[in-house]
Protein backbone atom coordinates (compact mmCIF):
# COMPACT_ATOMS: atom_id res chain seq x y z
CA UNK A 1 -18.00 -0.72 14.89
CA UNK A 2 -16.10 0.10 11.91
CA UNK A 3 -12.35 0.09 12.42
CA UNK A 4 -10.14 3.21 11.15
CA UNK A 5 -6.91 1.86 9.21
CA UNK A 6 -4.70 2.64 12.46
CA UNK A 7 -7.33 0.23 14.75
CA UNK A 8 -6.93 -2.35 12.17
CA UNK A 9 -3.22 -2.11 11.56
CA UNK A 10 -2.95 -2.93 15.23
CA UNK A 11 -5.20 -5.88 15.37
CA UNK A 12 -3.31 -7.13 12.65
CA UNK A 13 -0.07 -6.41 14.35
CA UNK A 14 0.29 -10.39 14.12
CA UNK A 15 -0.24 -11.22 10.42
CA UNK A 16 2.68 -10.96 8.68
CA UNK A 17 2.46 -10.30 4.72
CA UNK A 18 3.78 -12.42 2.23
CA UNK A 19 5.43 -11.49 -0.94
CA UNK A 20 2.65 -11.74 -3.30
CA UNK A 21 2.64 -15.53 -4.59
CA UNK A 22 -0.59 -16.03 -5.48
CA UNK A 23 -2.78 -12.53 -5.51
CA UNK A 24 -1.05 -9.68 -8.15
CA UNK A 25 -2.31 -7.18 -5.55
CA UNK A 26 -3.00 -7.79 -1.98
CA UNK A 27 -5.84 -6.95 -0.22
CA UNK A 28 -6.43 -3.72 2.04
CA UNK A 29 -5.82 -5.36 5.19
CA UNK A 30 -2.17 -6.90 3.45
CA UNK A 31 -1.20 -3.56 2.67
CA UNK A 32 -2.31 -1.85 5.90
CA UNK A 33 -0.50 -4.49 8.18
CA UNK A 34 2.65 -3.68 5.97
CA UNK A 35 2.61 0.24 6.23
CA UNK A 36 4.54 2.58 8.19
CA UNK A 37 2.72 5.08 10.24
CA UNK A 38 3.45 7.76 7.71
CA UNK A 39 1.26 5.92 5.19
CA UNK A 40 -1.19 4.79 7.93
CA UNK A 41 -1.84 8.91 8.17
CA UNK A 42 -1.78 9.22 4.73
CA UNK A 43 -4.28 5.78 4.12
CA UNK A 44 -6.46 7.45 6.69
CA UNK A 45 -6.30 10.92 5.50
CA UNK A 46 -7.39 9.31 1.95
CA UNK A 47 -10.14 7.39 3.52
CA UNK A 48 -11.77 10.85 4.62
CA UNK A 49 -10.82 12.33 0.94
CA UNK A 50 -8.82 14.67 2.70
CA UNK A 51 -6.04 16.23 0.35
CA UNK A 52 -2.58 17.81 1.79
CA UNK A 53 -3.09 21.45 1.60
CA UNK A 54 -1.50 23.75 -0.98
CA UNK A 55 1.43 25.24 1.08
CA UNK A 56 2.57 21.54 1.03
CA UNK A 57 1.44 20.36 -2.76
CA UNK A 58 2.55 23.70 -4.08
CA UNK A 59 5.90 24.64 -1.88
CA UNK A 60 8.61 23.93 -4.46
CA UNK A 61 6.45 24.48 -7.89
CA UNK A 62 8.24 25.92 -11.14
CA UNK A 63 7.23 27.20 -13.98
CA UNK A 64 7.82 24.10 -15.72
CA UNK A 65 4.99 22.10 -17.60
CA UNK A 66 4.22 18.35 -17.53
CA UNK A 67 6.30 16.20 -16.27
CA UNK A 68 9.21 18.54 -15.43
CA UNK A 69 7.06 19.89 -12.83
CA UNK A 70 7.05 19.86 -9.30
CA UNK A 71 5.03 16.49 -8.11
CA UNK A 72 5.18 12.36 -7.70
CA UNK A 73 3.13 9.69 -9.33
CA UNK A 74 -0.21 11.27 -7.09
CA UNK A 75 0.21 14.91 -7.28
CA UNK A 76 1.61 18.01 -9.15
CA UNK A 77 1.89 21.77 -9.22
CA UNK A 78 2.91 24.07 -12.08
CA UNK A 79 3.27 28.02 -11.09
CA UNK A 80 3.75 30.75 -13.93
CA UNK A 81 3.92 34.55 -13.39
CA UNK A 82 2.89 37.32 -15.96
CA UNK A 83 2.59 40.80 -16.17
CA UNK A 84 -1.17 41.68 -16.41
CA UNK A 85 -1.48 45.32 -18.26
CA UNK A 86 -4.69 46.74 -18.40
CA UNK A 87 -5.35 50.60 -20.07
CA UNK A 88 -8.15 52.21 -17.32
CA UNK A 89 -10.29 54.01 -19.87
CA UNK A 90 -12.00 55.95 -17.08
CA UNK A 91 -8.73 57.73 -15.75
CA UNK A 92 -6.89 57.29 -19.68
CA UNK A 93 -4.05 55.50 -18.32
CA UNK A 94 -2.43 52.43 -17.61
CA UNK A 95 -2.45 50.27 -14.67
CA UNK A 96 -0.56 46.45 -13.70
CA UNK A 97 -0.68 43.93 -11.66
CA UNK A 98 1.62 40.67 -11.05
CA UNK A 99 0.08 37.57 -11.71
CA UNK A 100 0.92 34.85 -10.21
CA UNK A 101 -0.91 30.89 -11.19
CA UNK A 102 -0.76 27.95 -9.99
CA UNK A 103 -2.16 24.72 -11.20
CA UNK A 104 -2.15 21.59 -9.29
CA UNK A 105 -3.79 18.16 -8.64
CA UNK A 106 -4.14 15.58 -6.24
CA UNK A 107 -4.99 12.43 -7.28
CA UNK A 108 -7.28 10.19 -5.14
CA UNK A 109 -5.84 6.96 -3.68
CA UNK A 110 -8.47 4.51 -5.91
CA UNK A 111 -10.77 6.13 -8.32
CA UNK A 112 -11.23 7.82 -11.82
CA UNK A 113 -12.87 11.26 -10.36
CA UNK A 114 -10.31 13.90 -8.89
CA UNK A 115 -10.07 17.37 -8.28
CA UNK A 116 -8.24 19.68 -10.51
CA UNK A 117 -7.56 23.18 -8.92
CA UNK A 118 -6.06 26.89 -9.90
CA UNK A 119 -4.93 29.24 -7.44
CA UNK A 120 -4.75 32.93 -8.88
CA UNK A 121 -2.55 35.60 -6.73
CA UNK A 122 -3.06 38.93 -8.06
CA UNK A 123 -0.79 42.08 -6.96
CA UNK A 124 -0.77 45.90 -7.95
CA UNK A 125 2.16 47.46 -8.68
CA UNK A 126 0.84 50.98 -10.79
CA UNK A 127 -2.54 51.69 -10.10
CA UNK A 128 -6.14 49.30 -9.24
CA UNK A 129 -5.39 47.02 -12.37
CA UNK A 130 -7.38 44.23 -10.46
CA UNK A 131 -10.08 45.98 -9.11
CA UNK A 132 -13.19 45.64 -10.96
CA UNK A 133 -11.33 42.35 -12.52
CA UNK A 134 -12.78 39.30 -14.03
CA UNK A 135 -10.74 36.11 -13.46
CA UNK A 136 -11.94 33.18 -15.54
CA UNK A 137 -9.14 29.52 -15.59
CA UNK A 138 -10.10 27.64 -18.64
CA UNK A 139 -9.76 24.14 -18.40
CA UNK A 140 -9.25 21.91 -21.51
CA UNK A 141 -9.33 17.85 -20.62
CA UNK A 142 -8.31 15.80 -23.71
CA UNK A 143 -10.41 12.47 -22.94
CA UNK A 144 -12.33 13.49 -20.21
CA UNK A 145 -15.51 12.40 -19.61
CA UNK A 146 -17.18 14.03 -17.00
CA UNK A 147 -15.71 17.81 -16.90
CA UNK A 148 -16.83 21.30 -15.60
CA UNK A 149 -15.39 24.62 -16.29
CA UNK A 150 -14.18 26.42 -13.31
CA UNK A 151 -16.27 29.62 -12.20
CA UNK A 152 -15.65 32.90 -13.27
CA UNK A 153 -15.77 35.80 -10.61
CA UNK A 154 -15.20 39.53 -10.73
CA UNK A 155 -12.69 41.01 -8.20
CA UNK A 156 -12.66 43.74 -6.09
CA UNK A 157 -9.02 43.94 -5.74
CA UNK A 158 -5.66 42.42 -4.87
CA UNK A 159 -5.26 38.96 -3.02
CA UNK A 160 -5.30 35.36 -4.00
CA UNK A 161 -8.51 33.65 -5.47
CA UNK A 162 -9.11 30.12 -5.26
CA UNK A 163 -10.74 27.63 -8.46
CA UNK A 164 -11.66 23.86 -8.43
CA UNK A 165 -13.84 21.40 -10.93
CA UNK A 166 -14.33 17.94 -10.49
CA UNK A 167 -13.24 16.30 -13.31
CA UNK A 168 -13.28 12.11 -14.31
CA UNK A 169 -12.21 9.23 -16.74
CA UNK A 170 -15.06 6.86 -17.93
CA UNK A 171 -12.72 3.97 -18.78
CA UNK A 172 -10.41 2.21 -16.75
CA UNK A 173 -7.74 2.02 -18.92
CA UNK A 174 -6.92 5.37 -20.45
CA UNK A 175 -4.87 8.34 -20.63
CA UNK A 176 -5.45 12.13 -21.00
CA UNK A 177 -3.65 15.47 -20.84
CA UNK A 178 -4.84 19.15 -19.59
CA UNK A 179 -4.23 22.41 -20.14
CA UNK A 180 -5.48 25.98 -18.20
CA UNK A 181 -5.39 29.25 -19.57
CA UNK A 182 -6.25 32.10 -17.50
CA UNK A 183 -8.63 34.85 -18.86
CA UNK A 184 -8.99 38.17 -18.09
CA UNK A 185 -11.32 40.64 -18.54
CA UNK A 186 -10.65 44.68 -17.90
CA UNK A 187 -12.99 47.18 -19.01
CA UNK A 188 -14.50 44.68 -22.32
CA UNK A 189 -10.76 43.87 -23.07
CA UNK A 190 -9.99 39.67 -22.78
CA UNK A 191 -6.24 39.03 -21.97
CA UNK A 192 -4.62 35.67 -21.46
CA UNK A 193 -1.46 36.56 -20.07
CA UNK A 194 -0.88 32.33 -18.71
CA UNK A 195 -1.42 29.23 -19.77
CA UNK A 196 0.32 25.49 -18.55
CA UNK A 197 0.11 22.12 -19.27
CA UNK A 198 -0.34 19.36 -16.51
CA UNK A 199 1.57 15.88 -16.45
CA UNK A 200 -0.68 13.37 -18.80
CA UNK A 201 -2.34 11.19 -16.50
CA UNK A 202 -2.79 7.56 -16.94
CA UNK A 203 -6.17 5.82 -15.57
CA UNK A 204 -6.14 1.85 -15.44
CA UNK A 205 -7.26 -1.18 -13.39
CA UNK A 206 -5.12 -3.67 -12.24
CA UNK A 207 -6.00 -7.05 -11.09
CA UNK A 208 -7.89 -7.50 -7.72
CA UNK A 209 -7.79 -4.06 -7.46
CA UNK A 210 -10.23 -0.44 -7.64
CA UNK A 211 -9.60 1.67 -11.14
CA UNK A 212 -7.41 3.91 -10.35
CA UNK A 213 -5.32 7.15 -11.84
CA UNK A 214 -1.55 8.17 -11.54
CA UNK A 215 0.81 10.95 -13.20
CA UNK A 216 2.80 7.94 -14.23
CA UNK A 217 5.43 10.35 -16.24
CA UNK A 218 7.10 11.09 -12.97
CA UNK A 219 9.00 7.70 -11.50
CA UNK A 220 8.08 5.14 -9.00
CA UNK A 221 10.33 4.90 -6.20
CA UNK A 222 9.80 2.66 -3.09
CA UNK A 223 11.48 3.65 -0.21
CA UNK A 224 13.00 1.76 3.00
CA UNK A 225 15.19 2.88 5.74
CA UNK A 226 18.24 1.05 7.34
CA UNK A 227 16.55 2.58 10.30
CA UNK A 228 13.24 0.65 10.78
CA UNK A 229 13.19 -2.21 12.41
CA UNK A 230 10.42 -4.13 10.50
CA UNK A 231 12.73 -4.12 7.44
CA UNK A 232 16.00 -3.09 8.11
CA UNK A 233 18.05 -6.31 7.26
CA UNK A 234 16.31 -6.14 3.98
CA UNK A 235 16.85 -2.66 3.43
CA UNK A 236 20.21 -3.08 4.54
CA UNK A 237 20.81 -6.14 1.68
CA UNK A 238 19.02 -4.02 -1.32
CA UNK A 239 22.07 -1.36 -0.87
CA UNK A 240 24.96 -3.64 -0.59
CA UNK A 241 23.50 -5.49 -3.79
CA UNK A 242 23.06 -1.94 -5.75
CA UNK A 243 26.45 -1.20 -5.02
CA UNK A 244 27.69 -4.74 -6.49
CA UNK A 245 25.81 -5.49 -9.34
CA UNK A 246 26.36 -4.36 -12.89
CA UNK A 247 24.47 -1.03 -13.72
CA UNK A 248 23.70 -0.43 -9.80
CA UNK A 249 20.21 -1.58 -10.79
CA UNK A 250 17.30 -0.27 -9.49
CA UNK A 251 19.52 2.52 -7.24
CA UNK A 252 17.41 5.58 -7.25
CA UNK A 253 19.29 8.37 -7.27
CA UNK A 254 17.24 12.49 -8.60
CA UNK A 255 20.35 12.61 -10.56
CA UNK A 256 19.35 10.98 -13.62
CA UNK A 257 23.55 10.35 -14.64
CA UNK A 258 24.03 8.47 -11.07
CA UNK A 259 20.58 6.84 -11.25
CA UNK A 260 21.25 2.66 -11.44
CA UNK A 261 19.20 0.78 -14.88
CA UNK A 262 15.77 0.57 -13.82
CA UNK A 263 13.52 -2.35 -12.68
CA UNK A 264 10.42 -3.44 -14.78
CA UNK A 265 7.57 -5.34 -12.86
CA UNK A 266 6.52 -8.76 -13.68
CA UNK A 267 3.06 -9.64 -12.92
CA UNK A 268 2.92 -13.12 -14.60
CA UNK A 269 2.07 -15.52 -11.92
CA UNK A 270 4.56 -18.17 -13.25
CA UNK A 271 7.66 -15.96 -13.69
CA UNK A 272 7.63 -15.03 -10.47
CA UNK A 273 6.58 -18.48 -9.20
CA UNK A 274 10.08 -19.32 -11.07
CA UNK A 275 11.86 -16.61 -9.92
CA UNK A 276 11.35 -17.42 -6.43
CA UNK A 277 12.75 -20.91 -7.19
CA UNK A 278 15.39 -20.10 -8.53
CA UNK A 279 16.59 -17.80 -5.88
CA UNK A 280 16.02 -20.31 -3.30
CA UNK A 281 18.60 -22.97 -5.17
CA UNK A 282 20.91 -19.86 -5.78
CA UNK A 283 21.01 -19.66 -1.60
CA UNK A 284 20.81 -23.08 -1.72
CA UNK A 285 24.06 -23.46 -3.64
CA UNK A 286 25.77 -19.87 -2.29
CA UNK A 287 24.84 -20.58 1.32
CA UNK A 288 24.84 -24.66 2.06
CA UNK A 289 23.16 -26.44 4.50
CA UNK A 290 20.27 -25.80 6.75
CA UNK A 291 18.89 -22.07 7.17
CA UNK A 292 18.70 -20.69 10.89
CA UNK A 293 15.66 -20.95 11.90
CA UNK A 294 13.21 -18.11 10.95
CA UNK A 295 15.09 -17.22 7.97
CA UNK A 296 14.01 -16.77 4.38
CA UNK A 297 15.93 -16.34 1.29
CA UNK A 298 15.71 -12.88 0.11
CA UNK A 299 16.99 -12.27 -3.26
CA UNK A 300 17.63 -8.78 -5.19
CA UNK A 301 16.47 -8.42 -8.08
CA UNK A 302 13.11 -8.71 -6.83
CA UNK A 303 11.28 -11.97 -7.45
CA UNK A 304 8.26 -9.48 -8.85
CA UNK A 305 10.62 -7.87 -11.54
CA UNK A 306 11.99 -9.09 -15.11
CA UNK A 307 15.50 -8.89 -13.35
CA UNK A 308 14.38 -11.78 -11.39
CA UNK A 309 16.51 -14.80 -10.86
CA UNK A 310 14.85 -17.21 -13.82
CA UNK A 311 15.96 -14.62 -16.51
CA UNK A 312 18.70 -13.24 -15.42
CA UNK A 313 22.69 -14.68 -15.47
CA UNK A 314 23.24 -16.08 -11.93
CA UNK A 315 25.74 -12.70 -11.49
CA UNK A 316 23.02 -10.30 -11.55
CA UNK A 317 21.62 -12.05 -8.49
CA UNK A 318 22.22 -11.39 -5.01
CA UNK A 319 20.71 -13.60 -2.31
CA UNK A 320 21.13 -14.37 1.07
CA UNK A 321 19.39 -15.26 4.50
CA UNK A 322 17.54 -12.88 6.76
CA UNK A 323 14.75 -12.91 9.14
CA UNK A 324 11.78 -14.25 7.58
CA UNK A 325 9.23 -11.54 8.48
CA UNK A 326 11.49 -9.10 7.77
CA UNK A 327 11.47 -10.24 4.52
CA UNK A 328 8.05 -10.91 3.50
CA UNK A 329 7.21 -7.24 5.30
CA UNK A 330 9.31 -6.23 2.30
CA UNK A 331 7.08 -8.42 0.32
CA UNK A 332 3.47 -6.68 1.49
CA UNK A 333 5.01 -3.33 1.05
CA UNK A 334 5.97 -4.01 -2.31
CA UNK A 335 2.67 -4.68 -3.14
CA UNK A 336 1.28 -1.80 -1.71
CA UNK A 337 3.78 -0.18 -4.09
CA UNK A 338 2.34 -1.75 -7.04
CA UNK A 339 -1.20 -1.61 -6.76
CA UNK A 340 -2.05 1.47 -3.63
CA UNK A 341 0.44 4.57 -3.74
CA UNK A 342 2.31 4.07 -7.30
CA UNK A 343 0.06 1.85 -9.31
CA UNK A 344 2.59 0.19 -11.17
CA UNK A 345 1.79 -1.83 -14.89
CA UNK A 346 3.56 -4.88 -16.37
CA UNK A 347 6.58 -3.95 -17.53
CA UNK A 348 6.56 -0.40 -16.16
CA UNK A 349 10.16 0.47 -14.47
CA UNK A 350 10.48 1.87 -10.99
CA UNK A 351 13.69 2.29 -8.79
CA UNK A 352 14.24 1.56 -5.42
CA UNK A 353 15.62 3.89 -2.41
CA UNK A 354 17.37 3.23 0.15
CA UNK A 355 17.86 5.78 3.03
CA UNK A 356 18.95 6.11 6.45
């Protein structure tokens, strides 16, 4: 019998995930035994290729393009509004409608194919300016390789109309950009009263890993909570350290001006391998004598960034003992980070959150 990710979580309840040493991404059952049961409903909603629904992609869109829209690193959602005129030749007089569009993605967890939908919502104000109505999105994909054009239909009247085409990236290791204009047709008269452009979108493979595509204009932030207990003394050292060390790096903060200097991964096997050494002297020399037992040394900057402790003046480090699986919880969750929800490169930055 196949187990779902929640079944295997819990028969993994006892394998505790490293920080990634050896692998530069861990395997499923790494990241499942690392997740919270937010992301184990999210994993398992992905597994079934089910996406959130619009109310919840779409609920605080704008009308900005790219990457000032509404979104993350997995999903997005422009909305525009126009006035749509149209002159009724059969009564000689005008007629208009409200036009509302949105655009919107959401990306698949692993995978260059994904689903790129338009949601029209069309309301009279003078008039049947929708009735008899044809609504035609036109869908321009720089670099895509496999695309459709969405479906034109011909309304009857007012109400919201729903568009999707599958669309996909033959190469691993690519990026492309997207556009939608909406057409309209009245009585042989074409009208495109909208037209957006998406966040580019960035396909690549990383190592030990499935291809996979991201919106990676919008940050990467990893999130833990002083609140849960599986990494709360880690959590709870990755704040104190923001606060103290110069540029509060890696703080995330929406506020771009209170934001700390961003970390940039480090997938090299040996700079890490040397990071971790060196943090272990540095607790070595801060912290002397014997460790409790079933503590690690936990250092911040992560081992896994370019901040780490090898390249960086022994003052930009902060280190100190806490519970060992704690830490290395951390560790697996870090890589899910890199390689499952955010899909972070080499050298890419990303910020780190710390809430309640």
């Amino acid at each position: 019998m196949k187990l779902t990710p929640l079944a295997l979580a819990a028969t993994l309840c006892a394998f505790t995930a490293h920080a990634q040493e050896d692998d530069d991404c861990p395997s499923d059952a790494q990241m499942i035994a690392t997740m919270s049961f937010a992301e184990l409903d999210r994993y398992e909603a992905d597994m079934r290729e089910e996406e959130p629904p619009f109310e919840e992609l779409c609920k605080d869109a704008t009308d900005k393009d790219e990457e000032d829209a509404t979104g993350s690193r997995r999903h997005y959602c422009v909305k525009r509004t126009a006035r749509y005129v149209s002159y009724n030749t059969d009564i000689g007089a005008e007629e208009y409608s409200d036009i509302t569009m949105y655009d919107y993605a959401y990306l698949p967890r692993t995978g260059t194919t994904w689903t790129h939908r338009v949601r029209v919502d069309i309301q009279d104000v003078l008039g049947e300016a929708s009735k008899g109505l044809t609504v035609a999105p036109f869908l321009y994909c720089g670099s895509c390789t496999d695309k459709q054009q969405f479906q034109m239909i011909t309304i009857g009247g007012p109400g919201a109309y729903d568009f999707a085409v599958t669309l996909r990236m033959d190469t691993e290791d690519g990026r492309t950009s997207q556009n939608t204009q909406l057409i309209l047709t009245r009585f042989n008269v074409d009208q495109t009263p909208i037209e957006m452009s998406a966040p580019e979108l960035r396909c690549e493979k990383l190592a030990n890993s499935n291809p996979g595509c991201r919106h990676a204009g919008y940050p990467g932030v990893v999130e833990l909570s002083l609140s849960d207990p599986d990494v709360d003394e880690s959590a709870a050292h990755i704040l104190a350290a923001q606060a103290a060390l110069p540029s509060n790096i890696g703080r995330w903060d929406p506020d771009a001006a209170l934001r700390g200097k961003a970390l940039t991964r480090v997938r090299s096997k040996d700079v890490r391998a040397a990071n971790r050494k060196s943090s272990k002297l540095l607790c070595e020399q801060r912290y002397p004598g014997q460790p409790d037992k079933g503590k690690d040394c936990d250092e911040y900057p992560f081992a896994s960034t370019h901040q780490g402790a090898s390249l960086v003046p022994e003052d930009q480090m902060s280190v100190r003992y806490l519970d060992a699986s704690d830490n290395r919880r951390v560790g697996g969750r870090m890589g899910q980070f890199y390689c499952g929800s955010a899909r972070i490169v080499d050298g890419e930055e990303f910020w780190v959150r710390i809430v309640p």
